[in-house]
Protein backbone atom coordinates (compact mmCIF):
# COMPACT_ATOMS: atom_id res chain seq x y z
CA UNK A 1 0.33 34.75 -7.88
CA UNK A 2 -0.19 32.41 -10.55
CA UNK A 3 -3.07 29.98 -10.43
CA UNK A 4 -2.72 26.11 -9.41
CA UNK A 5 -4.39 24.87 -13.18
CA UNK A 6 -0.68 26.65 -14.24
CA UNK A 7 1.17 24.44 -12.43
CA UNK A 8 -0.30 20.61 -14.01
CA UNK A 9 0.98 19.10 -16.34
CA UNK A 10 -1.11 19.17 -19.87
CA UNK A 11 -3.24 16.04 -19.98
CA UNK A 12 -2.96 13.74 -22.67
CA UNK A 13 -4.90 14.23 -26.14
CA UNK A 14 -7.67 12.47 -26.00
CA UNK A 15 -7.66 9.14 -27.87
CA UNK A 16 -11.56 8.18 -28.92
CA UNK A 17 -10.98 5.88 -31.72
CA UNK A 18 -8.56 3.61 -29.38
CA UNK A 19 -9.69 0.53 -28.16
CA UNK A 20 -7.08 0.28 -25.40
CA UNK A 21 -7.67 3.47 -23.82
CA UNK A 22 -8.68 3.89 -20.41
CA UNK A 23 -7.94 -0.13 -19.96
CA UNK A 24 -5.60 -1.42 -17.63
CA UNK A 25 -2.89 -3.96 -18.37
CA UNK A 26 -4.86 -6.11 -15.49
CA UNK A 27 -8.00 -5.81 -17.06
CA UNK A 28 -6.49 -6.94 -20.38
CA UNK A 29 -4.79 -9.73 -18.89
CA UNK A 30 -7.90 -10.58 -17.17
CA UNK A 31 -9.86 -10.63 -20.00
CA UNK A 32 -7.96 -12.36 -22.19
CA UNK A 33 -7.65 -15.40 -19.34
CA UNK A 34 -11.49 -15.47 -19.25
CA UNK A 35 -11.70 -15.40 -22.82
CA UNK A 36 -9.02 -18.01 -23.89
CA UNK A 37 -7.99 -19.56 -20.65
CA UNK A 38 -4.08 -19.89 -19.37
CA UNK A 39 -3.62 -22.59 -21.98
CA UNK A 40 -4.72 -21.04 -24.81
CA UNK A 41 -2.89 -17.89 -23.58
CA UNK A 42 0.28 -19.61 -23.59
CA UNK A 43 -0.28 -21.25 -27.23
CA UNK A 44 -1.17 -18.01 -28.70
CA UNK A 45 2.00 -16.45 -26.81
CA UNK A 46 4.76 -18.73 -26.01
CA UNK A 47 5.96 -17.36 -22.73
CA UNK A 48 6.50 -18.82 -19.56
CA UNK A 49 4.44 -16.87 -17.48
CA UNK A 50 1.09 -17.89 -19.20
CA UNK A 51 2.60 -21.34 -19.27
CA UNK A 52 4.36 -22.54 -16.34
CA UNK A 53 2.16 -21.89 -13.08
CA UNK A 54 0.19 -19.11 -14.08
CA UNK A 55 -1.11 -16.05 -12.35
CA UNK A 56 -2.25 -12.40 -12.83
CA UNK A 57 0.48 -10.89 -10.56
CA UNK A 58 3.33 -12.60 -11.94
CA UNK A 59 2.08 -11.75 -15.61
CA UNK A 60 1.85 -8.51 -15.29
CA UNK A 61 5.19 -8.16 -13.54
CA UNK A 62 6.72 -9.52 -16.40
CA UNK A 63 4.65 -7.79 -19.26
CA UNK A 64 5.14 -4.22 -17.60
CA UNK A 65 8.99 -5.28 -18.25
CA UNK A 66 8.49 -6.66 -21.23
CA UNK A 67 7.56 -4.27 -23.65
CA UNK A 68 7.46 -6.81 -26.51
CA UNK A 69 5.35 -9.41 -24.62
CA UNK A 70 3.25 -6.61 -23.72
CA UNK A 71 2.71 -5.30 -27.26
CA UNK A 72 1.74 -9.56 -28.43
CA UNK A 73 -1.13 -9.37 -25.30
CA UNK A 74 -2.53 -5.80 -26.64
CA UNK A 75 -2.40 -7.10 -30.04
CA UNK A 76 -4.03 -10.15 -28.86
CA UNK A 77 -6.62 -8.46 -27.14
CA UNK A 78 -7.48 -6.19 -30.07
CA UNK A 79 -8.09 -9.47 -32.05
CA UNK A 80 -10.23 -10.68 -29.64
CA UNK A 81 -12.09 -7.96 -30.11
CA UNK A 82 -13.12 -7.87 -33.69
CA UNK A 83 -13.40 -11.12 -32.93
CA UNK A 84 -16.47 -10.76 -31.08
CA UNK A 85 -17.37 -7.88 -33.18
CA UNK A 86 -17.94 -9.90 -35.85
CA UNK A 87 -19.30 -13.40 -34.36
CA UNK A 88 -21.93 -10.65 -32.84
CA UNK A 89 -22.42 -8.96 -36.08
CA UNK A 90 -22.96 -12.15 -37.34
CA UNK A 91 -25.81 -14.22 -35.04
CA UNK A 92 -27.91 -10.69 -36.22
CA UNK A 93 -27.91 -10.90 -39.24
């Protein structure tokens, strides 16, 4: 009888060195809103979700579609990040 750990699938390598792991595309979103509002969302990525009558839900229906939109808002978010990184870095120092 073989045991029920045979039978899983092999979980994914882990990935410590990547900011975007364990994140959800909803927590992205979410952050970036908070961090550059709709507006600036929709200047920094010219699509018509973050630009006509935006909203969480309908954003990430279209991004999980999207993969190109999708790869702008992670890119976007990793910017954001060093971003803050450095103003942060900075006021220390």
């Amino acid at each position: 009888m073989a045991a029920v750990s045979d039978n899983l699938p092999p979980s994914p390598p882990a990935q410590p060195r990547n900011p975007l792991h364990g994140l959800t595309l909803e927590r992205i979103l979410t952050d970036l809103v908070a961090h550059f509002g709709w507006p600036g969302l929709g200047e920094r990525i010219p699509v018509r979700c973050f630009t006509s009558e935006p909203s969480i839900a309908s954003s990430l229906k279209f991004l999980r579609k999207t993969p190109w939109a999708r790869e702008k808002v992670e890119g976007l978010y990793l910017f954001m990040l060093r971003e803050q990184r450095r103003t942060a870095g900075g006021a220390r120092g």
